[in-house]
N, C-alpha and C. Protein backbone atom coordinates (compact mmCIF):
# COMPACT_ATOMS: atom_id res chain seq x y z
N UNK A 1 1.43 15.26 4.88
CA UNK A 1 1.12 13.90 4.45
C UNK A 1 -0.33 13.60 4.81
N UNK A 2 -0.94 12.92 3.86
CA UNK A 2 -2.24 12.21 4.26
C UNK A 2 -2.64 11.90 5.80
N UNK A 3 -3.45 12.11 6.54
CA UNK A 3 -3.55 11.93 7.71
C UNK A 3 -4.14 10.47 7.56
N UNK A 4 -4.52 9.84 6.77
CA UNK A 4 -5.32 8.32 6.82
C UNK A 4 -4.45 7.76 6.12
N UNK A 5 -2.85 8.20 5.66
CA UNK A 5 -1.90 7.20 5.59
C UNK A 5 -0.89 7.46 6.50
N UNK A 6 -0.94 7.99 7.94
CA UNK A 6 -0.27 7.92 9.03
C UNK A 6 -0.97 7.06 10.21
N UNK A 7 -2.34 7.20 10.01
CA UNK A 7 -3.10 6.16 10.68
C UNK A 7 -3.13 4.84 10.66
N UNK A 8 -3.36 4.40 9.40
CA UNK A 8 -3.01 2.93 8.49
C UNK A 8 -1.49 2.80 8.74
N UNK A 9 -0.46 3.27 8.22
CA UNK A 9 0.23 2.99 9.04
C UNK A 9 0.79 2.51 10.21
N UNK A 10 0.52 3.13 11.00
CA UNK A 10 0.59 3.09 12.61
C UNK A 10 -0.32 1.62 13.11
N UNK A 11 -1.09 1.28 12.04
CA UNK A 11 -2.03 0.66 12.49
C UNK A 11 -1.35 -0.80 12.18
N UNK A 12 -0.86 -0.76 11.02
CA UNK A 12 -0.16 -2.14 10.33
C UNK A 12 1.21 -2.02 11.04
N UNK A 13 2.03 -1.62 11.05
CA UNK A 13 3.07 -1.44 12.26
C UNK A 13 2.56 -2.37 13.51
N UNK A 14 1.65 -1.60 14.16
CA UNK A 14 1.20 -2.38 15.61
C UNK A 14 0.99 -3.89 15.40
N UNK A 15 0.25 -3.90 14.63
CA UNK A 15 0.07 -5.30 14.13
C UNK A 15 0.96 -6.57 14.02
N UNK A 16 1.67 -5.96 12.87
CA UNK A 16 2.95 -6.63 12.51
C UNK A 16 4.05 -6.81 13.84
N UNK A 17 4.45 -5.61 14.69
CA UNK A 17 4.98 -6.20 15.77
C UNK A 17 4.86 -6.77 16.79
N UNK A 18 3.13 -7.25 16.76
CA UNK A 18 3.12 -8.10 17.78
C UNK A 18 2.90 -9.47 17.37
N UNK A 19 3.67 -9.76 16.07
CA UNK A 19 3.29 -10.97 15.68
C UNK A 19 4.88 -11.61 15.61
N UNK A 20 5.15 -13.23 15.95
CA UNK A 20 6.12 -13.78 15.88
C UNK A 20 6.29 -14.68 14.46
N UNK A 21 7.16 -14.70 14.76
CA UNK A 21 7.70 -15.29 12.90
C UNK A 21 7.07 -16.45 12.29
N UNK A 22 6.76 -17.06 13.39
CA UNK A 22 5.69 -18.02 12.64
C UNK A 22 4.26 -17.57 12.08
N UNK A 23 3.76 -16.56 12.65
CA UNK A 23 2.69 -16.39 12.56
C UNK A 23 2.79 -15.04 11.37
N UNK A 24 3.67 -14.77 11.12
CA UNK A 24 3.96 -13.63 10.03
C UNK A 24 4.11 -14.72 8.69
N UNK A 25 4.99 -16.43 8.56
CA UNK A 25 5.43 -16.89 7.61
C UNK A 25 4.30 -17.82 7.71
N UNK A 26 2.87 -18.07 8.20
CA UNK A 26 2.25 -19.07 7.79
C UNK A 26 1.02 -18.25 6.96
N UNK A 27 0.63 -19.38 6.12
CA UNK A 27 -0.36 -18.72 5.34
C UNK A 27 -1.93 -19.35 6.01
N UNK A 28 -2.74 -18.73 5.09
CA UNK A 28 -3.76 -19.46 5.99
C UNK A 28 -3.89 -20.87 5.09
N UNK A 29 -5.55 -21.57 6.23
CA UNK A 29 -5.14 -23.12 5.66
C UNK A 29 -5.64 -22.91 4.51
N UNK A 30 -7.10 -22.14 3.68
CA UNK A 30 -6.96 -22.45 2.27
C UNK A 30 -6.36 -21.87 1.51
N UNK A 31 -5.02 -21.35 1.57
CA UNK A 31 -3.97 -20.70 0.92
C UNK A 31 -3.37 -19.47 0.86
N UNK A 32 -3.02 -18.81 -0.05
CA UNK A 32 -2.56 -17.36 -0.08
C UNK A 32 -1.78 -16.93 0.78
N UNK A 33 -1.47 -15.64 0.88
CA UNK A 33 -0.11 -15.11 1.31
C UNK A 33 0.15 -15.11 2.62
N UNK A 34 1.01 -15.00 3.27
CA UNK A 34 1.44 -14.74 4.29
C UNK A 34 1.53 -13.66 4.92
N UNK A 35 1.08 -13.51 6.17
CA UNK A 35 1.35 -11.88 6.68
C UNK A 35 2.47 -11.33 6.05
N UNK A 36 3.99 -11.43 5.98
CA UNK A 36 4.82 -11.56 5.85
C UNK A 36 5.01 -10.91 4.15
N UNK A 37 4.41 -11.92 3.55
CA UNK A 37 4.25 -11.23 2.01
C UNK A 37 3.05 -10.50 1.41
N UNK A 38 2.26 -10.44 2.52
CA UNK A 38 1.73 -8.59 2.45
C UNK A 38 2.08 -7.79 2.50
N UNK A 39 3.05 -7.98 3.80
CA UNK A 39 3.87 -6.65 3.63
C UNK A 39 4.61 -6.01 3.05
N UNK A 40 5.33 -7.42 2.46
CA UNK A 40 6.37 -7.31 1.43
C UNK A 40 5.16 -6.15 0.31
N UNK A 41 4.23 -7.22 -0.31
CA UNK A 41 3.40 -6.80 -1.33
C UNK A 41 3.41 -4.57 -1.05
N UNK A 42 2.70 -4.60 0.53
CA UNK A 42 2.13 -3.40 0.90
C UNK A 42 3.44 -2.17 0.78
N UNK A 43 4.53 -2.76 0.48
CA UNK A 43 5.98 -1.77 0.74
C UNK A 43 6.06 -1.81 -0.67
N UNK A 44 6.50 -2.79 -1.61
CA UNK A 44 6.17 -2.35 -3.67
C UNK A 44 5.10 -1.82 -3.83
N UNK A 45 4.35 -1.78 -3.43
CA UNK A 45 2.77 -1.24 -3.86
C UNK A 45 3.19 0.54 -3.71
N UNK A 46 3.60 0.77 -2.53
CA UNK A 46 3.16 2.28 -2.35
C UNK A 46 4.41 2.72 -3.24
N UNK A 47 5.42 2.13 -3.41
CA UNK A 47 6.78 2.67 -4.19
C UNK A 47 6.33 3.27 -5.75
N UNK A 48 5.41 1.56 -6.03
CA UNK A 48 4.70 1.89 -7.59
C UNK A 48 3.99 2.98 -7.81
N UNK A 49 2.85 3.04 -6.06
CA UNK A 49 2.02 4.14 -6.83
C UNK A 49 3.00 5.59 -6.94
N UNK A 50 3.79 5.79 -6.33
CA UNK A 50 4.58 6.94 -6.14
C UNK A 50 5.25 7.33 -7.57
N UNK A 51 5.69 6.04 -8.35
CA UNK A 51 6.47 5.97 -9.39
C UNK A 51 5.27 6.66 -10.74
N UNK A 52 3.62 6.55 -10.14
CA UNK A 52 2.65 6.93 -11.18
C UNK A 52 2.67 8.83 -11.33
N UNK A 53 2.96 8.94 -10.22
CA UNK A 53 2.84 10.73 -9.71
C UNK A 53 4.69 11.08 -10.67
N UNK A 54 4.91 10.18 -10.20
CA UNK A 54 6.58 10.58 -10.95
C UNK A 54 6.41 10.82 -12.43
N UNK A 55 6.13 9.91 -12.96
CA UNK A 55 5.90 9.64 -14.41
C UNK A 55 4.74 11.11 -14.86
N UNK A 56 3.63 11.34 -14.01
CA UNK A 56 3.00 12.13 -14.50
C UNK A 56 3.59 13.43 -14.38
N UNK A 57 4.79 14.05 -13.70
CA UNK A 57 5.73 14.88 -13.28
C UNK A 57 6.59 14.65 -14.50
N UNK A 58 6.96 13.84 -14.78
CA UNK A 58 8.02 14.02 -16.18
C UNK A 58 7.63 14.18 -17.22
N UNK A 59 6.28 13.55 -17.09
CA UNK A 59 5.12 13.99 -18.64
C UNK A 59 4.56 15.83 -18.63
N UNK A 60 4.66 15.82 -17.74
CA UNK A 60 3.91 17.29 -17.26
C UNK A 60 2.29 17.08 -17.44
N UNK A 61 1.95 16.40 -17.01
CA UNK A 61 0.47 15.81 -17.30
C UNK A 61 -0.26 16.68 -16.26
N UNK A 62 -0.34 17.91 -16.44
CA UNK A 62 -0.75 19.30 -15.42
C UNK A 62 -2.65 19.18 -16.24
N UNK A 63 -3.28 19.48 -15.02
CA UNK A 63 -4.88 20.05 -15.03
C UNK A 63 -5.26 19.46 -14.17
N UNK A 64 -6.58 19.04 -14.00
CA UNK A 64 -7.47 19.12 -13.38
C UNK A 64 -8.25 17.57 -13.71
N UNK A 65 -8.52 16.28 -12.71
CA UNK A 65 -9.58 15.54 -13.30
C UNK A 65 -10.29 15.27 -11.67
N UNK A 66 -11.18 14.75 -11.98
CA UNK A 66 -12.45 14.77 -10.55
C UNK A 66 -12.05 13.66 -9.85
N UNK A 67 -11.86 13.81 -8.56
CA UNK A 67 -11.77 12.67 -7.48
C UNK A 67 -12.34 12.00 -7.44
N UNK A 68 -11.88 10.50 -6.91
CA UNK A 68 -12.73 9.21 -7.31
C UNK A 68 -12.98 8.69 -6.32
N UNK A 69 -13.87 8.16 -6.22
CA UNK A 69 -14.62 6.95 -5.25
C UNK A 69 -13.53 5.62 -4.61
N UNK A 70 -12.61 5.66 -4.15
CA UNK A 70 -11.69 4.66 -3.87
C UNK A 70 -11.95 3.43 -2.97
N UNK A 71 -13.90 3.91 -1.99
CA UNK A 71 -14.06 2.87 -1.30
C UNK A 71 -14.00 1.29 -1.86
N UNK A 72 -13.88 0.94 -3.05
CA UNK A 72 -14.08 -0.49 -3.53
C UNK A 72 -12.10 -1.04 -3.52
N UNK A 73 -11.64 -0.07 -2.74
CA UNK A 73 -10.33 -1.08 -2.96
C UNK A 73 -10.56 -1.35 -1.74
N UNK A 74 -10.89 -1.24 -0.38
CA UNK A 74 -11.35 -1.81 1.15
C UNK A 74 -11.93 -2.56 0.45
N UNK A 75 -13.11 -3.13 0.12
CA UNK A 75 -13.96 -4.64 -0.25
C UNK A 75 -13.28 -5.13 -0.55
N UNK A 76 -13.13 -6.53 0.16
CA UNK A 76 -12.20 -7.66 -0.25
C UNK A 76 -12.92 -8.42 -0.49
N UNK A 77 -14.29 -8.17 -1.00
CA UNK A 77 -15.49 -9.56 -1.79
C UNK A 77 -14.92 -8.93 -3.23
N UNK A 78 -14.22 -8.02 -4.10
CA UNK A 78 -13.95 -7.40 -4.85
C UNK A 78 -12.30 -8.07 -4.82
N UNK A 79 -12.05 -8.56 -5.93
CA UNK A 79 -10.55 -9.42 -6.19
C UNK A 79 -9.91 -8.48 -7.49
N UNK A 80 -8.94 -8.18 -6.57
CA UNK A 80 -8.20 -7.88 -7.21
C UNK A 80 -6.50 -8.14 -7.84
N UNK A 81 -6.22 -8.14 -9.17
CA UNK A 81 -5.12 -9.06 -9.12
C UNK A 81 -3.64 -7.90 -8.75
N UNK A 82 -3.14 -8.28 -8.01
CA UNK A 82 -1.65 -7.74 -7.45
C UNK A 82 -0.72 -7.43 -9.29
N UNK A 83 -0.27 -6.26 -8.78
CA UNK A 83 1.11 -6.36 -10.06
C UNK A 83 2.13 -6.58 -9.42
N UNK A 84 2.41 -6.53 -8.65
CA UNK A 84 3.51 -7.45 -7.61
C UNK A 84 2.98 -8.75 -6.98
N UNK A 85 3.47 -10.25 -7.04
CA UNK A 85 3.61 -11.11 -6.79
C UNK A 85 4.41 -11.08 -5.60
N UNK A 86 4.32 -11.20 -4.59
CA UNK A 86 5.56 -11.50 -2.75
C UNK A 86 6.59 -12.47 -3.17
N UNK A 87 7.94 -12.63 -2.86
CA UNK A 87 8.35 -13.52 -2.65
C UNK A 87 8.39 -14.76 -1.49
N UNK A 88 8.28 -15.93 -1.21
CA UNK A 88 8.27 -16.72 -0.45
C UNK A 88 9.24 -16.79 0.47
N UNK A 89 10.19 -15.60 0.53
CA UNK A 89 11.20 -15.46 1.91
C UNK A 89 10.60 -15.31 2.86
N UNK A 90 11.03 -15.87 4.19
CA UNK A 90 10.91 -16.40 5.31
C UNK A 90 11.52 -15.12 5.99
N UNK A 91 10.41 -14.40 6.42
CA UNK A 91 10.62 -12.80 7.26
C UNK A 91 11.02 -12.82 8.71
N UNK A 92 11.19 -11.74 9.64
CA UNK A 92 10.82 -11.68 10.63
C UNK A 92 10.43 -10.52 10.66
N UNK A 93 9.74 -10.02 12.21
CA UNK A 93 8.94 -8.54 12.07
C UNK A 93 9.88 -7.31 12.30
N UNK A 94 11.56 -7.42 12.17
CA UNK A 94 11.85 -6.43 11.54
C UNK A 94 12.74 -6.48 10.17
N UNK A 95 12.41 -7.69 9.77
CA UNK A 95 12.73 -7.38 8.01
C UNK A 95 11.66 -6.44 7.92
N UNK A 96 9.82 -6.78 8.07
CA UNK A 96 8.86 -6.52 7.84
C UNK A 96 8.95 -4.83 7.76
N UNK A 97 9.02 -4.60 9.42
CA UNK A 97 8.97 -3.30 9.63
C UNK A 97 10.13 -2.43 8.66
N UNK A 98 11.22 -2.82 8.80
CA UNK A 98 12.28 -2.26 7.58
C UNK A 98 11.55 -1.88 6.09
N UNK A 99 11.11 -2.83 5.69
CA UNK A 99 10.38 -2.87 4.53
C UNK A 99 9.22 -1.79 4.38
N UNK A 100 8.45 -1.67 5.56
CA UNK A 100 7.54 -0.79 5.36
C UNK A 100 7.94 0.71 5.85
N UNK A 101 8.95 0.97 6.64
CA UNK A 101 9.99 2.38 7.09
C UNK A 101 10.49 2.55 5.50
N UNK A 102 11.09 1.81 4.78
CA UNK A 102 12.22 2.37 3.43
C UNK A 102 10.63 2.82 2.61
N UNK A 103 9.52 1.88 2.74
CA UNK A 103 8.60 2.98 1.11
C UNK A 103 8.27 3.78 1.67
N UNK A 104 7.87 4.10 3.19
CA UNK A 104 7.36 5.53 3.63
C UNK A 104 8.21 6.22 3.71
N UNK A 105 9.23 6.14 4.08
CA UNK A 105 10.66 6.91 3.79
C UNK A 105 10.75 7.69 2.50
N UNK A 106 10.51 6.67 1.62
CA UNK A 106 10.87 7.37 0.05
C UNK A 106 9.31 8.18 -0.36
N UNK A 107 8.54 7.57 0.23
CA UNK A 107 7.19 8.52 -0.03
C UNK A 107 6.96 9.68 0.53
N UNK A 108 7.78 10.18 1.82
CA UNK A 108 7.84 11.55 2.46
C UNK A 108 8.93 12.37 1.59
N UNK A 109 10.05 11.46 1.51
CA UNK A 109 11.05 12.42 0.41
C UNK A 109 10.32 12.86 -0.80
N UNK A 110 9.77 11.86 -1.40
CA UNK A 110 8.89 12.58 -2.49
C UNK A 110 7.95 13.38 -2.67
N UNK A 111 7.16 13.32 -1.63
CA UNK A 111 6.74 14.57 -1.32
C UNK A 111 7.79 15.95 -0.70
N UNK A 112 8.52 15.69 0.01
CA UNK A 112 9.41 16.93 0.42
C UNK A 112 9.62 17.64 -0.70
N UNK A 113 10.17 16.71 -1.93
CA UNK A 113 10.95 17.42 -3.14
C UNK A 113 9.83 17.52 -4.29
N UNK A 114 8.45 17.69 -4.14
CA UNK A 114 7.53 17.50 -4.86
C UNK A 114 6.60 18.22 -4.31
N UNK A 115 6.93 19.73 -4.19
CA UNK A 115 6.08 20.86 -3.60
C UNK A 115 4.50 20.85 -4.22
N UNK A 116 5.07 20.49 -5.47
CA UNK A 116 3.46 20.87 -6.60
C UNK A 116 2.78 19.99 -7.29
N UNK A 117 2.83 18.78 -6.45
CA UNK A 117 1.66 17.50 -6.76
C UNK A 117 0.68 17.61 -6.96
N UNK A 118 -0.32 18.55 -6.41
CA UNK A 118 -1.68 19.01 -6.74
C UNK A 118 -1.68 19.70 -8.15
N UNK A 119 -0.66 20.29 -8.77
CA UNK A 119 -1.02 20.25 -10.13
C UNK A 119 -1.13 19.22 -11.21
N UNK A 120 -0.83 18.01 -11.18
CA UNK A 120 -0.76 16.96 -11.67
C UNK A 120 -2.20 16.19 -11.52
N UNK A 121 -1.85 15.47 -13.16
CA UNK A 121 -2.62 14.40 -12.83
C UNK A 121 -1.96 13.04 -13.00
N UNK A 122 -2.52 11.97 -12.48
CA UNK A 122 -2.11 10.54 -12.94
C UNK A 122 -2.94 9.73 -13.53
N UNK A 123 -2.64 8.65 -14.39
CA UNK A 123 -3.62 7.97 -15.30
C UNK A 123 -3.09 6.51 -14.04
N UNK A 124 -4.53 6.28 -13.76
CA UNK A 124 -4.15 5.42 -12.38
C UNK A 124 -4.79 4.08 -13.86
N UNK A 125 -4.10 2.94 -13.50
CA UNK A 125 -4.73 1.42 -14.26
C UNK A 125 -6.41 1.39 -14.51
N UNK A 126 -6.91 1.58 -13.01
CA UNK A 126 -8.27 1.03 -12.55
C UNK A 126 -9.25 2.08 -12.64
N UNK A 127 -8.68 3.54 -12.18
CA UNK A 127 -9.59 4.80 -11.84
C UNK A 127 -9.63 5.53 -12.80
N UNK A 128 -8.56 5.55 -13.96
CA UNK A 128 -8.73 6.91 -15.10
C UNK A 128 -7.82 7.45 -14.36
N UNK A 129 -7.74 8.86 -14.80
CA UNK A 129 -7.61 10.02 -14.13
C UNK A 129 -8.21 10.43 -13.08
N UNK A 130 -6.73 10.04 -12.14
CA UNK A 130 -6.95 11.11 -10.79
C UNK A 130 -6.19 12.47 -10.58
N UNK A 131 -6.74 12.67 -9.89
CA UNK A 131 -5.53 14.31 -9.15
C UNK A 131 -4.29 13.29 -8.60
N UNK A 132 -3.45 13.71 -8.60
CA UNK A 132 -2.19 12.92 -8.58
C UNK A 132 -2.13 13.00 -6.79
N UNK A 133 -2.44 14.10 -6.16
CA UNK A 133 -2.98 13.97 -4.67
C UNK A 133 -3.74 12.99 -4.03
N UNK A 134 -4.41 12.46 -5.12
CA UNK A 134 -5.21 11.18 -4.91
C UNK A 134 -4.78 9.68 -4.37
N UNK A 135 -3.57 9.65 -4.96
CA UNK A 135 -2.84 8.50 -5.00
C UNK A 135 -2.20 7.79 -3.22
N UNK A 136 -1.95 9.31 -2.38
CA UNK A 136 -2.28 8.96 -1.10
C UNK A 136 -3.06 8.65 -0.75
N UNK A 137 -4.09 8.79 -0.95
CA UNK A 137 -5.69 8.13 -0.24
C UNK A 137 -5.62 6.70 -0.66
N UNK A 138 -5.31 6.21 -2.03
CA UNK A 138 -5.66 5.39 -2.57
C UNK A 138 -4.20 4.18 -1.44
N UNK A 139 -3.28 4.80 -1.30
CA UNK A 139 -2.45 4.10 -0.56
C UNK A 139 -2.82 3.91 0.57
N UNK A 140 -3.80 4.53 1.13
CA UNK A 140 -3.90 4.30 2.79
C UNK A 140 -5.30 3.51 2.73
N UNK A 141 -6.05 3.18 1.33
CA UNK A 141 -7.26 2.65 1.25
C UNK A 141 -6.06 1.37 1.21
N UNK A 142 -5.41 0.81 0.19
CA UNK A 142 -4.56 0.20 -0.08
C UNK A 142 -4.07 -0.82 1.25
N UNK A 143 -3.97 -0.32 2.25
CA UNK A 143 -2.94 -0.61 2.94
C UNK A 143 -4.24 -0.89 3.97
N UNK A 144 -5.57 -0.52 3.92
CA UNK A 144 -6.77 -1.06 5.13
C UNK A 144 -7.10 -2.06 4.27
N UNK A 145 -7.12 -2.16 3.01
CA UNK A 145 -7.57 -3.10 2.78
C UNK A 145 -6.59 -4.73 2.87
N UNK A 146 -5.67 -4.42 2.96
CA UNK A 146 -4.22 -5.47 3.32
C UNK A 146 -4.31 -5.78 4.93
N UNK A 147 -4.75 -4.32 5.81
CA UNK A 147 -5.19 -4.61 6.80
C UNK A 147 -5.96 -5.76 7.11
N UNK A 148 -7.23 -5.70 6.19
CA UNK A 148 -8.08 -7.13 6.75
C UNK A 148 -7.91 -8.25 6.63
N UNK A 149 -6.98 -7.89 5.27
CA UNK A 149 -6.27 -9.29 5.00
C UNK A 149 -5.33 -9.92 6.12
N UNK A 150 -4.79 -9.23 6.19
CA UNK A 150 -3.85 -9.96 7.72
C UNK A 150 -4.82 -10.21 8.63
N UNK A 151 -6.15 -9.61 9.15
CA UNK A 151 -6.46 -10.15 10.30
C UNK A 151 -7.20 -11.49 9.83
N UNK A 152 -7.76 -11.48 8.82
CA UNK A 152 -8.60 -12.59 8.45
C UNK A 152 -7.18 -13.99 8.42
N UNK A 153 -6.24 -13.21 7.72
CA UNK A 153 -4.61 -14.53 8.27
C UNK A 153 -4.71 -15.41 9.53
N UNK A 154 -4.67 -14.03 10.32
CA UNK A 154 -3.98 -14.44 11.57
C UNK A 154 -5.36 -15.40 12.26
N UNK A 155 -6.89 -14.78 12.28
CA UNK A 155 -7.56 -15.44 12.47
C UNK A 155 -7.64 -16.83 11.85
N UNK A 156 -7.39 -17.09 10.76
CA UNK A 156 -7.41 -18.38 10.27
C UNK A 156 -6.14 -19.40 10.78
N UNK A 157 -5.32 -18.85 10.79
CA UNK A 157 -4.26 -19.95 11.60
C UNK A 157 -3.99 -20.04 13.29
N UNK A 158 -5.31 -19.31 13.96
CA UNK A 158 -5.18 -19.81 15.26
C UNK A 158 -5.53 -21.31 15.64
C-alpha cells in the first residue's frame, strides 16, 4: 500500500480521536462542513476513487499514460466541488473512525485481489489519464488536503 496513504491516515485517525462530539458536529462560524462530515465525505471519496480502478479493470483499459502532478488537490485556495455531498448526521468519533476503517478496509481488499493495477489505466474527472496506481497518491493527497480542512474547523470554533 501507498506509504503516504498509511501516514495520512494515521494522521486523520489521531486527530479525529481526540476530538469530542461537539467539536466533530460543529461547523465553523462562516459555514461549511463539519469535522464529522469530512469524514463522512473522506470515507465515499476513497470508495469512489477505488470504484475508477474497478471500472478501468472491467474495461480492460491496459497501457501506459504519464503521472500527474496531484500537488493542486492539497491547495485549498483551489475549490473544489465534492461529488459527494455529507449528510448532516450527528457523529461521534467512533461512528467516524468506523467509517474511515470500512473504506480502508475495502481499499486493502482491493488491492489484495487486484495483483495487476499497474497495468491499468483510469480516466480520472480532473487529471485525464492516470496509471491507475496513481489513484493512491491522489487519495492520500485527498485526505491532507481534508486534513487542513479540519484543522482550519477546529481552529475556527475555539
Amino acid at each position: 500500500m501507498n506509504p503516504n496513504m498509511l501516514e495520512t491516515r494515521h494522521e486523520l485517525i489521531a486527530l479525529v480521536q481526540s476530538l469530542n462530539e461537539e467539536e466533530l458536529n460543529t461547523p465553523a462560524p462562516s459555514g461549511g462542513w463539519t469535522v464529522a462530515q469530512v469524514v463522512e465525505h473522506l470515507a465515499v471519496a476513497e470508495v469512489n476513487f477505488l470504484k475508477l480502478v474497478d471500472h478501468a479493470i472491467r474495461q480492460r483499459k491496459i497501457g501506459r499514460a504519464d503521472t500527474k502532478d496531484f500537488s493542486i488537490v492539497r491547495d485549498r485556495s483551489v475549490k473544489m466541488k465534492a461529488q459527494h455531498e455529507p449528510s448532516a448526521i450527528r457523529r461521534d468519533h467512533e461512528e467516524c473512525l468506523t467509517m474511515l476503517q470500512q473504506s480502508r478496509k475495502k481499499t486493502e481488499l482491493f488491492i489484495t485481489e487486484h495483483k495487476d493495477i499497474e497495468q491499468y489505466i483510469v480516466s480520472h474527472p480532473r487529471f485525464g489519464d492516470i496509471p491507475a496506481t496513481s489513484v493512491f497518491t491522489l487519495i492520500a493527497e485527498h485526505e491532507n488536503r481534508h486534513i487542513d480542512q479540519i484543522k482550519e474547523i477546529l481552529e475556527s470554533i475555539k
